[in-house]
Protein backbone atom coordinates (compact mmCIF):
# COMPACT_ATOMS: atom_id res chain seq x y z
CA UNK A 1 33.51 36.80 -35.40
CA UNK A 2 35.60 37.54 -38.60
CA UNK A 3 34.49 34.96 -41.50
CA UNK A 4 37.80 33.68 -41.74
CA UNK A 5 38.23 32.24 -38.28
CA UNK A 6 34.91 30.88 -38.75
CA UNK A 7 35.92 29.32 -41.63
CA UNK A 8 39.35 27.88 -39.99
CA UNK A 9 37.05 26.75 -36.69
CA UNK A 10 33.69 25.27 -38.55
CA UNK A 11 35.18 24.46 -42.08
CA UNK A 12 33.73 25.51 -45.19
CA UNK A 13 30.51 23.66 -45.63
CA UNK A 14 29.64 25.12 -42.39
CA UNK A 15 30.76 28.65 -43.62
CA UNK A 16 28.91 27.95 -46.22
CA UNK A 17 25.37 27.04 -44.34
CA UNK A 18 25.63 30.20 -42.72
CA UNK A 19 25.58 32.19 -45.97
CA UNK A 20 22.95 29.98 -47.11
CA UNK A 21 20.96 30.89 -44.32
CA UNK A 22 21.45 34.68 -44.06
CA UNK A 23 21.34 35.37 -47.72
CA UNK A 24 18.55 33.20 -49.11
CA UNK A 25 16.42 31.71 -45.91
CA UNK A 26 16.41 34.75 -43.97
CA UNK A 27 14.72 37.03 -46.45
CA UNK A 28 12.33 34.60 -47.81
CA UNK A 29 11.18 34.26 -44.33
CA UNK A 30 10.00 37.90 -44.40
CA UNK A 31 8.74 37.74 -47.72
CA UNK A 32 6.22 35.14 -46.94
CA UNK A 33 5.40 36.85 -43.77
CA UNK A 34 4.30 39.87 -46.11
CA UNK A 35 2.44 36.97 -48.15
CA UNK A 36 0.71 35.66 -45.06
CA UNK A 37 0.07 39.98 -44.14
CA UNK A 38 -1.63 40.37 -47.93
CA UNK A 39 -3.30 37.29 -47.96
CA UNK A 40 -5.08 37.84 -44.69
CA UNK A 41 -6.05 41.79 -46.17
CA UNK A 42 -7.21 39.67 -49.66
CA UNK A 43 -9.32 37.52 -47.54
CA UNK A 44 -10.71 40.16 -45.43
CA UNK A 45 -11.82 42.25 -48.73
CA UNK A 46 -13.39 38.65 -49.50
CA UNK A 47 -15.68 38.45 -46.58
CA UNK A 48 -16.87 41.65 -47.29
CA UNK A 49 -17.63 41.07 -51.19
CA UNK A 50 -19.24 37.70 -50.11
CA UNK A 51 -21.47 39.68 -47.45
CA UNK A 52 -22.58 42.19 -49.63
CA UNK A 53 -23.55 39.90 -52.35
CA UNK A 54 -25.60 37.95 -49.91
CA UNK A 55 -27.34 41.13 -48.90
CA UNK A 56 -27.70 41.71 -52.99
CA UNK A 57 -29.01 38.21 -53.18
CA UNK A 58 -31.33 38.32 -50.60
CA UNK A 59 -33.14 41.56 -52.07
CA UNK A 60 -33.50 40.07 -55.45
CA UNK A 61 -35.43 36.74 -53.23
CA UNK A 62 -37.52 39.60 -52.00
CA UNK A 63 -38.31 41.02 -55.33
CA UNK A 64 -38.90 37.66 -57.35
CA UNK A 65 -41.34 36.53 -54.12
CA UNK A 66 -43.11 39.95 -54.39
CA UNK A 67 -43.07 39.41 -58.36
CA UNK A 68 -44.26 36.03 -58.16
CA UNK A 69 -47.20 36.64 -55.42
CA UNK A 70 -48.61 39.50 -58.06
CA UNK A 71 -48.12 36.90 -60.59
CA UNK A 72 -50.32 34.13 -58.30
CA UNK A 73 -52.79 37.17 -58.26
CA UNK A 74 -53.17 38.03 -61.35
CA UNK A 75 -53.31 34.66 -62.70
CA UNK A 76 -56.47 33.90 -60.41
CA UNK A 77 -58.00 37.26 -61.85
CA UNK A 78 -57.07 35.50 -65.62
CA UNK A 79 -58.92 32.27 -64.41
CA UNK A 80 -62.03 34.69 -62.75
CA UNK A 81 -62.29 36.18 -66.29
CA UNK A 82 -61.99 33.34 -68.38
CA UNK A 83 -64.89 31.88 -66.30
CA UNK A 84 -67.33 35.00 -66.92
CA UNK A 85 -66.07 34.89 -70.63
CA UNK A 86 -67.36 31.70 -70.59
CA UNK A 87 -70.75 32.22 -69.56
CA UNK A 88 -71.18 35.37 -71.26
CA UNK A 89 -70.67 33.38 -74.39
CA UNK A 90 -73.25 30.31 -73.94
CA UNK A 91 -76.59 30.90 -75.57
């Protein structure tokens, strides 16, 4: 259909709707399509940041638990010696 005659049978404003609609609604339907396409990649990149910081996280639990058992150790070893410190020096 030639744009004239659809001018002449639907008026102007209608004419006018249509343009609206092909030029400016049209492509910012596919541009937020490739929004919604990147947004699902940057949340998929997300996931596996988050993942591999837990997996990060839960080896440095590991290490302070480790760190702190030697610590419980060696603190009862302290206590041990201060005791035979002790009764080396009484008369």
């Amino acid at each position: 259909m030639d744009w004239l005659k659809f001018v002449e049978q639907y008026g102007l404003a209608s004419a006018g709707l249509v343009a609206v609609f092909w030029y400016v609604v049209l492509p910012l339907k596919d541009r937020h399509i490739k929004f919604l396409d990147s947004t699902e990649e940057t949340n998929k990149s997300l996931a596996k940041t988050i993942e591999k910081q837990a997996e990060i996280l839960e080896g440095v639990q590991t290490g302070l638990e480790r760190m702190n058992s030697k610590i419980d150790k060696m603190e009862e070893v302290v206590e041990k010696l201060s005791v035979v410190t002790q009764h080396l020096r009484m008369p």
